[in-house]
PDB file of N, CA and C in Angstrom:
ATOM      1  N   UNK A   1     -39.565 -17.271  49.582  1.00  0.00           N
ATOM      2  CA  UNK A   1     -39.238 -18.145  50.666  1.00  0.00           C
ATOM      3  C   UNK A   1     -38.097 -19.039  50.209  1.00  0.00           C
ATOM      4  N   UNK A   2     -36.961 -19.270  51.062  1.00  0.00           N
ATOM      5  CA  UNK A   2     -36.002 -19.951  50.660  1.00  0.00           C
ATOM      6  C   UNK A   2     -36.010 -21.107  52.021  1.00  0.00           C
ATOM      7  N   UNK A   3     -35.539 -22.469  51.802  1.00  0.00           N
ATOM      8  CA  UNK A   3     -35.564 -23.330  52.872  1.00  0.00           C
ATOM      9  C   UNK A   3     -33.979 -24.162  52.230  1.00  0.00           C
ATOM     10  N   UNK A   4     -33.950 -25.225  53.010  1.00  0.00           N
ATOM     11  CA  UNK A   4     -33.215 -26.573  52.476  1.00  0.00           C
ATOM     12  C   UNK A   4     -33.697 -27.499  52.839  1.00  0.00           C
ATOM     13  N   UNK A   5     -33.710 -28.856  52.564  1.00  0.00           N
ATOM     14  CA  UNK A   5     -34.520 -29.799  52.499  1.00  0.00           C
ATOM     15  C   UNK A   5     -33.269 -30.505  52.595  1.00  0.00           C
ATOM     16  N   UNK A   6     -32.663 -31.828  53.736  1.00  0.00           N
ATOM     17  CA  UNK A   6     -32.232 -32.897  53.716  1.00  0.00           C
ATOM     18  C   UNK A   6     -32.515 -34.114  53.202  1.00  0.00           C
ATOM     19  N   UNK A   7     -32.289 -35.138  52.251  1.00  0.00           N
ATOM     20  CA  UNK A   7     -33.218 -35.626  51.749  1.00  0.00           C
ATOM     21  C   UNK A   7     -32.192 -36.927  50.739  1.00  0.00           C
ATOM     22  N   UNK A   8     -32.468 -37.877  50.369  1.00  0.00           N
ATOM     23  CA  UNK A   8     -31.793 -38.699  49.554  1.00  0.00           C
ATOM     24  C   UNK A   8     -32.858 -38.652  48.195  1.00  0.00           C
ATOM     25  N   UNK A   9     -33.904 -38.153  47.799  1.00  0.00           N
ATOM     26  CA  UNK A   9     -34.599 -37.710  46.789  1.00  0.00           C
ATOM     27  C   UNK A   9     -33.611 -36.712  45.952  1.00  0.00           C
ATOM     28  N   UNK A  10     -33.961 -37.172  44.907  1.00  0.00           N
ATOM     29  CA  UNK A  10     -33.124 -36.274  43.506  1.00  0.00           C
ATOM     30  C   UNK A  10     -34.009 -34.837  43.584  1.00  0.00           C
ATOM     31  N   UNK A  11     -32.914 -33.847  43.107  1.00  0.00           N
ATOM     32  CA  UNK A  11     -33.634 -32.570  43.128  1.00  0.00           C
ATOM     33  C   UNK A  11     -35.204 -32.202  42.549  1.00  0.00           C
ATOM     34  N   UNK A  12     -35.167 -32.806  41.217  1.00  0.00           N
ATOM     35  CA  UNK A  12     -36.169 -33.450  40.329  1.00  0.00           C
ATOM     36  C   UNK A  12     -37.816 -34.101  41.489  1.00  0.00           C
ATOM     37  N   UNK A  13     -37.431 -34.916  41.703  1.00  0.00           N
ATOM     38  CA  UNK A  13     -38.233 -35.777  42.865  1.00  0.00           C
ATOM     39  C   UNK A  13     -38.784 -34.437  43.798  1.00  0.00           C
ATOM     40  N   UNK A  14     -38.019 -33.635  44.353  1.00  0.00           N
ATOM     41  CA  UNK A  14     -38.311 -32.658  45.486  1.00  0.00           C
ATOM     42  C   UNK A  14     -39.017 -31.635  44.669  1.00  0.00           C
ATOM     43  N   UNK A  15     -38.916 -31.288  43.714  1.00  0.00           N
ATOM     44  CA  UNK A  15     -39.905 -30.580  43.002  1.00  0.00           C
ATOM     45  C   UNK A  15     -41.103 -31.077  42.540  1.00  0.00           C
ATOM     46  N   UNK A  16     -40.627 -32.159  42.305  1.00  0.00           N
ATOM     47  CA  UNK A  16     -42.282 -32.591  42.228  1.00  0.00           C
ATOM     48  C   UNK A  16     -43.115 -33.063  43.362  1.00  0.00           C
ATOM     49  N   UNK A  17     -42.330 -33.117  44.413  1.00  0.00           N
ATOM     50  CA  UNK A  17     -43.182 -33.185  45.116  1.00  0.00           C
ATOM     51  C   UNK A  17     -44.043 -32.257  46.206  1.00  0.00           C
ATOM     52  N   UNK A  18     -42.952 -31.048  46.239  1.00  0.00           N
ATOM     53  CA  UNK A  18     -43.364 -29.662  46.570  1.00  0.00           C
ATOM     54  C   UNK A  18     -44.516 -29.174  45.926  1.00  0.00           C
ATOM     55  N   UNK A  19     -44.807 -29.702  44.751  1.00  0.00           N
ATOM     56  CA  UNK A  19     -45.340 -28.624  43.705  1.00  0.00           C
ATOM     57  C   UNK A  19     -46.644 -29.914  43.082  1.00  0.00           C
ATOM     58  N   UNK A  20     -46.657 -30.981  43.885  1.00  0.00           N
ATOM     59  CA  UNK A  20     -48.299 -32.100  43.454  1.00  0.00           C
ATOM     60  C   UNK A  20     -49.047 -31.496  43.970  1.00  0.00           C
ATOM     61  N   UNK A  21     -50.362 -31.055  43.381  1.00  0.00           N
ATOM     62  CA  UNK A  21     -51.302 -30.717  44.370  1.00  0.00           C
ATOM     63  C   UNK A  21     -52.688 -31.589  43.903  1.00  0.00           C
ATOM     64  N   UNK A  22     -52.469 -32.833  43.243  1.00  0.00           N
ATOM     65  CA  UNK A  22     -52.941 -33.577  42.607  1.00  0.00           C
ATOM     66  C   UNK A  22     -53.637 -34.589  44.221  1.00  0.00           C
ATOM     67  N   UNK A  23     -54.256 -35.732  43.743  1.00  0.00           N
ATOM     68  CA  UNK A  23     -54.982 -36.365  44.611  1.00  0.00           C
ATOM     69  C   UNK A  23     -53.698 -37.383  45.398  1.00  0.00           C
ATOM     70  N   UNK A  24     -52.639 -37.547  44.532  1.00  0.00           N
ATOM     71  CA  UNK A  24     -51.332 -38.044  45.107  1.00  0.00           C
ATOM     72  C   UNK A  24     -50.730 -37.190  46.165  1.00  0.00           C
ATOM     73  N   UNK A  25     -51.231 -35.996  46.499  1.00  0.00           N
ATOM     74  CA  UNK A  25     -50.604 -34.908  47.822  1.00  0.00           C
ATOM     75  C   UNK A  25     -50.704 -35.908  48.959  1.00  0.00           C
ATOM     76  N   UNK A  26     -51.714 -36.665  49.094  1.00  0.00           N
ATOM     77  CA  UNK A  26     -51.857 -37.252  50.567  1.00  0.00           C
ATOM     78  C   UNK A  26     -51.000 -38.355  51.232  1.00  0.00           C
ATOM     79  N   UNK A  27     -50.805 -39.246  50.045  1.00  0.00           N
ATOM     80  CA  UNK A  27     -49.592 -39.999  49.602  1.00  0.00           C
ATOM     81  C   UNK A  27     -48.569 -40.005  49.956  1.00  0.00           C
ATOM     82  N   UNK A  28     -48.155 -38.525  49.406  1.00  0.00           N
ATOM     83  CA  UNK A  28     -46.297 -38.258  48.895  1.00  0.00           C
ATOM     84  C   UNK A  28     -46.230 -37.617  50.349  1.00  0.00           C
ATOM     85  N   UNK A  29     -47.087 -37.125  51.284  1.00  0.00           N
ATOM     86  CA  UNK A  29     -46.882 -36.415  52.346  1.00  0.00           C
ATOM     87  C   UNK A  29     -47.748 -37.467  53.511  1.00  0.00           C
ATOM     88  N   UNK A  30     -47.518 -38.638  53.198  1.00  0.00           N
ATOM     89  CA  UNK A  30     -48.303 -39.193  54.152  1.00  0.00           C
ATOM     90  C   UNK A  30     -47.848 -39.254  55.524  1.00  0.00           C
ATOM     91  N   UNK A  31     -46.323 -38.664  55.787  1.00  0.00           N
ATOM     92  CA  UNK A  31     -46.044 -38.721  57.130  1.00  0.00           C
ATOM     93  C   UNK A  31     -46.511 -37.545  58.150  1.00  0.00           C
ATOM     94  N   UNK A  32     -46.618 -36.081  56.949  1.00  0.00           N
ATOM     95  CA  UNK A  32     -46.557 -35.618  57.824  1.00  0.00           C
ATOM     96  C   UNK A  32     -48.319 -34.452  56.928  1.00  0.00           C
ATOM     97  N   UNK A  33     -49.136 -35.532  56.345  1.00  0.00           N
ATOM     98  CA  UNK A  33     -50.154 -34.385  56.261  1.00  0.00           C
ATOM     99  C   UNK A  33     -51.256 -35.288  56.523  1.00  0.00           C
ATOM    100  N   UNK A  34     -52.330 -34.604  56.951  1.00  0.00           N
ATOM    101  CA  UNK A  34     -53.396 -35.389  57.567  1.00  0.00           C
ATOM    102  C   UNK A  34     -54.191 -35.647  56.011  1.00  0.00           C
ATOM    103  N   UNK A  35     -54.428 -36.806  55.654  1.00  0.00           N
ATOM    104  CA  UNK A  35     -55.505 -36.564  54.329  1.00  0.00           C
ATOM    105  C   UNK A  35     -56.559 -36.066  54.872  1.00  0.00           C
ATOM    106  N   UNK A  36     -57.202 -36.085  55.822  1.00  0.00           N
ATOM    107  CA  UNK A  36     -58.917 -35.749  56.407  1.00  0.00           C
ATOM    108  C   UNK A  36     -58.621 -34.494  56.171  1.00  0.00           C
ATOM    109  N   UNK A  37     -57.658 -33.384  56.175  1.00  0.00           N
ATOM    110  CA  UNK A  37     -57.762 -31.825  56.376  1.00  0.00           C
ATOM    111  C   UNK A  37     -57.373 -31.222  55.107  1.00  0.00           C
ATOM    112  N   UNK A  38     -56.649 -32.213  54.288  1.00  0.00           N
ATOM    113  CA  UNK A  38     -56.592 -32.154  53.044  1.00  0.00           C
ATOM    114  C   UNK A  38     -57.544 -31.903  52.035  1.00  0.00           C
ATOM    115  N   UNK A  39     -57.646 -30.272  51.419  1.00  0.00           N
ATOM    116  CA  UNK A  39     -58.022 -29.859  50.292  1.00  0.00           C
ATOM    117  C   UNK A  39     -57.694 -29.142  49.335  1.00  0.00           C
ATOM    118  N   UNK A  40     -57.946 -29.366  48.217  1.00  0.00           N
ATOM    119  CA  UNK A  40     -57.880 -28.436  46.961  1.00  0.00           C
ATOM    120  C   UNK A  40     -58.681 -27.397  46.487  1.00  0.00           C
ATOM    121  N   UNK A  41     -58.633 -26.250  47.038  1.00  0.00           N
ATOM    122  CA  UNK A  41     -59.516 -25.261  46.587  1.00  0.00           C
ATOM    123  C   UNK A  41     -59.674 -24.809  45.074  1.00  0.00           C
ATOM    124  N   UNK A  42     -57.834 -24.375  44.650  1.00  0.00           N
ATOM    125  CA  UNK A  42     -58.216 -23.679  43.185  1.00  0.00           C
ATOM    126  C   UNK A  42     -57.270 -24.148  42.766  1.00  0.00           C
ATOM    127  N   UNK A  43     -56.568 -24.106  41.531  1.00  0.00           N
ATOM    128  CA  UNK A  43     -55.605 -24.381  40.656  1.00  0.00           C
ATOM    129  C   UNK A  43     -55.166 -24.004  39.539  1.00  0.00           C
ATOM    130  N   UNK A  44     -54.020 -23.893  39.336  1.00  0.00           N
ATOM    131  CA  UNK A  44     -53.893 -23.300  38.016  1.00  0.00           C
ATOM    132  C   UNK A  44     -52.831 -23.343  37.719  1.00  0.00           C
ATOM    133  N   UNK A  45     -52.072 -22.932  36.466  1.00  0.00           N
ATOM    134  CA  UNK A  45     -50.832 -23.117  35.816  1.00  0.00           C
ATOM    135  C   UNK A  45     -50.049 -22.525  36.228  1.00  0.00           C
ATOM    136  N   UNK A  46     -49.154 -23.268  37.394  1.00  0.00           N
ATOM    137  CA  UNK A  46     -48.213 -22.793  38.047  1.00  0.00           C
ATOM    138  C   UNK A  46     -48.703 -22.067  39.317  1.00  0.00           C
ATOM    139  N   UNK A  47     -50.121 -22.311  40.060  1.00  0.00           N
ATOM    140  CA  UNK A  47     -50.472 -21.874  41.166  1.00  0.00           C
ATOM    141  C   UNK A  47     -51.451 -22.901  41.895  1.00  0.00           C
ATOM    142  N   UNK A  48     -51.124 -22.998  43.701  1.00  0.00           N
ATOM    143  CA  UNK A  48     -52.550 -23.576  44.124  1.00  0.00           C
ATOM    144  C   UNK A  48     -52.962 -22.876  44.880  1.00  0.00           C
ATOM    145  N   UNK A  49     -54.502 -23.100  45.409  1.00  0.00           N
ATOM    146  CA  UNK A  49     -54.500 -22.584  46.876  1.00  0.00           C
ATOM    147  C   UNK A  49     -55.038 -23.987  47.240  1.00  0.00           C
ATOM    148  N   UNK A  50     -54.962 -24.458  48.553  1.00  0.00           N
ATOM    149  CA  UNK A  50     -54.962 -25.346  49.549  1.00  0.00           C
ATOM    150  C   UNK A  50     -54.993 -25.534  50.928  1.00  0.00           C
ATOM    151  N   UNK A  51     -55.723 -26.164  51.487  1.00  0.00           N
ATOM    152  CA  UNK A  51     -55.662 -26.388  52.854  1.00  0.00           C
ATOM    153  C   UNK A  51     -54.953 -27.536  52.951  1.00  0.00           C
ATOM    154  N   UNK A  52     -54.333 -27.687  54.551  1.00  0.00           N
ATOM    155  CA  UNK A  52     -53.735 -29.104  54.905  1.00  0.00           C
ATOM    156  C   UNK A  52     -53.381 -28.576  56.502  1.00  0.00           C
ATOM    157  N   UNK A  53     -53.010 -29.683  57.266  1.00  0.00           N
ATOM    158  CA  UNK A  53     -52.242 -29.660  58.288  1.00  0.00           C
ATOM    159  C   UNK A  53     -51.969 -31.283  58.534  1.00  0.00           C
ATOM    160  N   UNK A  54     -51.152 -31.226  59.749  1.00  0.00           N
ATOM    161  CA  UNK A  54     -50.320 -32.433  59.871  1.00  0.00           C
ATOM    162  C   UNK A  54     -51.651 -33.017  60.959  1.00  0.00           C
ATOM    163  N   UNK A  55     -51.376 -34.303  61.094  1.00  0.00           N
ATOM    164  CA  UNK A  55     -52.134 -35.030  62.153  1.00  0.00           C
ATOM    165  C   UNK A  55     -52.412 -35.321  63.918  1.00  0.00           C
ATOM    166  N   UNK A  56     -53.429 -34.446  63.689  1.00  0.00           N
ATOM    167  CA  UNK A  56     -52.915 -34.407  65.386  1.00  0.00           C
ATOM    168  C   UNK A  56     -53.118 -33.011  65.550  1.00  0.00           C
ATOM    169  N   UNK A  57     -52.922 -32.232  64.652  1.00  0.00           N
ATOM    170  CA  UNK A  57     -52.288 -30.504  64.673  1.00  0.00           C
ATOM    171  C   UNK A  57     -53.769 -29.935  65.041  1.00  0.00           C
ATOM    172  N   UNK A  58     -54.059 -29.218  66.198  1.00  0.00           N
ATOM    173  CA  UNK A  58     -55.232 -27.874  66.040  1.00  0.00           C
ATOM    174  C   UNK A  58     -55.078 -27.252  64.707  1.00  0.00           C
ATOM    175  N   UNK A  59     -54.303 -27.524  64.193  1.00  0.00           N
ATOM    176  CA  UNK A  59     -53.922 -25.979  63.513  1.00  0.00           C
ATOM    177  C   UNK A  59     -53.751 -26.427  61.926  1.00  0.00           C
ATOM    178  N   UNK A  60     -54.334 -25.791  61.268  1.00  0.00           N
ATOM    179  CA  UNK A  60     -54.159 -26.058  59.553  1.00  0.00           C
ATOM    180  C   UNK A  60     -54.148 -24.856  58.493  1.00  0.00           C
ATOM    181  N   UNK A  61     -53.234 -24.880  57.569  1.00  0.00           N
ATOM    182  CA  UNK A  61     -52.501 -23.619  56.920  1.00  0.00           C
ATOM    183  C   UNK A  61     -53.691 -23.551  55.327  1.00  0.00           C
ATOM    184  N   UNK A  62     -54.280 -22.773  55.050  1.00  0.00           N
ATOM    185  CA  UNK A  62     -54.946 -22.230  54.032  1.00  0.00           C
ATOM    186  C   UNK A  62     -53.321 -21.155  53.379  1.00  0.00           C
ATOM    187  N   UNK A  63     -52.718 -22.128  52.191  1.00  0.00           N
ATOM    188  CA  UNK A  63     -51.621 -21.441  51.869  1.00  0.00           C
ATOM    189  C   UNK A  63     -52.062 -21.093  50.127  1.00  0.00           C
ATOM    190  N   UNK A  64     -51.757 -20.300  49.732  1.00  0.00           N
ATOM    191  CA  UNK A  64     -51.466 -19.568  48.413  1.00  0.00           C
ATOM    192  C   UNK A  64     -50.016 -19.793  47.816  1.00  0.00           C
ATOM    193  N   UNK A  65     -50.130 -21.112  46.523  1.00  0.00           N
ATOM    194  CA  UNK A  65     -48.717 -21.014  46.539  1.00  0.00           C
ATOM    195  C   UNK A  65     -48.519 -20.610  44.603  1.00  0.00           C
ATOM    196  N   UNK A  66     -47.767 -19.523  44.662  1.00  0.00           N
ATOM    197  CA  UNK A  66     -47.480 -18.929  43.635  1.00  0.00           C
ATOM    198  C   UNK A  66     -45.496 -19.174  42.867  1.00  0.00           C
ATOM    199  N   UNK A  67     -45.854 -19.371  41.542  1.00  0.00           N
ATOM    200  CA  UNK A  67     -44.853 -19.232  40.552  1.00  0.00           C
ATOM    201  C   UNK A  67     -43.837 -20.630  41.270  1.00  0.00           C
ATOM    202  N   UNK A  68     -45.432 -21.836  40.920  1.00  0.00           N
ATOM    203  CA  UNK A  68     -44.270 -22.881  41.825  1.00  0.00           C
ATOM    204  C   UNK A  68     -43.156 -23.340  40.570  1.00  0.00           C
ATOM    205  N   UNK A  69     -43.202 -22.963  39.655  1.00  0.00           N
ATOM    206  CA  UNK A  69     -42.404 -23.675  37.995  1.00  0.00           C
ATOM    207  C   UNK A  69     -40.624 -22.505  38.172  1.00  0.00           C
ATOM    208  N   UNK A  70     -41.186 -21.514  38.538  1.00  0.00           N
ATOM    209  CA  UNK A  70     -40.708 -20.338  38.383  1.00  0.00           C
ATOM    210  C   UNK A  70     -39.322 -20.669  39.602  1.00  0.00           C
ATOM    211  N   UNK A  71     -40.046 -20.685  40.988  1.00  0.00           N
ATOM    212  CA  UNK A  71     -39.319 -20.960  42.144  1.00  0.00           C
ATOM    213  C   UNK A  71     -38.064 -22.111  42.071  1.00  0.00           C
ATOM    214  N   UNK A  72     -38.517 -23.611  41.617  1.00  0.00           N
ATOM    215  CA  UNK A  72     -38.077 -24.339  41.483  1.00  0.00           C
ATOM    216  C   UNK A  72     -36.842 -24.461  40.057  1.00  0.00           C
ATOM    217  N   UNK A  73     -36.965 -23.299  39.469  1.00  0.00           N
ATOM    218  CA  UNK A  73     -36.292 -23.547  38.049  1.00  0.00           C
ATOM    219  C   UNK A  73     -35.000 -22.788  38.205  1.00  0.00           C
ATOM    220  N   UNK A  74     -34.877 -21.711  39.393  1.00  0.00           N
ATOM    221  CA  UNK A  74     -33.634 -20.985  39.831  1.00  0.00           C
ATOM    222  C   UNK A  74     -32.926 -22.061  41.010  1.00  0.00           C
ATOM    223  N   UNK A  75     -33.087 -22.627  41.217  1.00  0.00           N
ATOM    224  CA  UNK A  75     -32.787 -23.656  42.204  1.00  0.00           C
ATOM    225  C   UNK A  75     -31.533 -24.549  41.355  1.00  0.00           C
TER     226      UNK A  75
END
């Protein structure tokens, strides 16, 4: 998956914040993720799986996110 991100955050900053899946996720995404739908299923070195959606949303993404060290390091 390739995107761009507009942003006055240092590249640095945007990786880390793509890639928290720490109890600070709810925080760093507080505009646009609901903490109530917010979870951490599994984790691991250089992988999460997770639930979330935004506030308000029917709808919430159970995503698999793989080789987040990997993704961010060709960037």
């Amino acid at each position: 998956m390739r995107f761009d991100v507009d942003t006055k955050a240092s590249p640095e900053q945007v990786r880390r914040a793509f890639t928290d899946f720490t109890e600070r996720r709810p925080r760093i995404w507080n505009r646009t993720l609901d903490p109530k739908t917010y979870e951490l299923r599994q984790q691991g070195d250089g992988w999460a799986v997770a639930r979330e959606s935004s506030p308000g949303s029917p709808f919430w993404v159970v995503a698999l996110v793989v080789g987040l060290r990997a993704a961010f390091a060709e960037a």
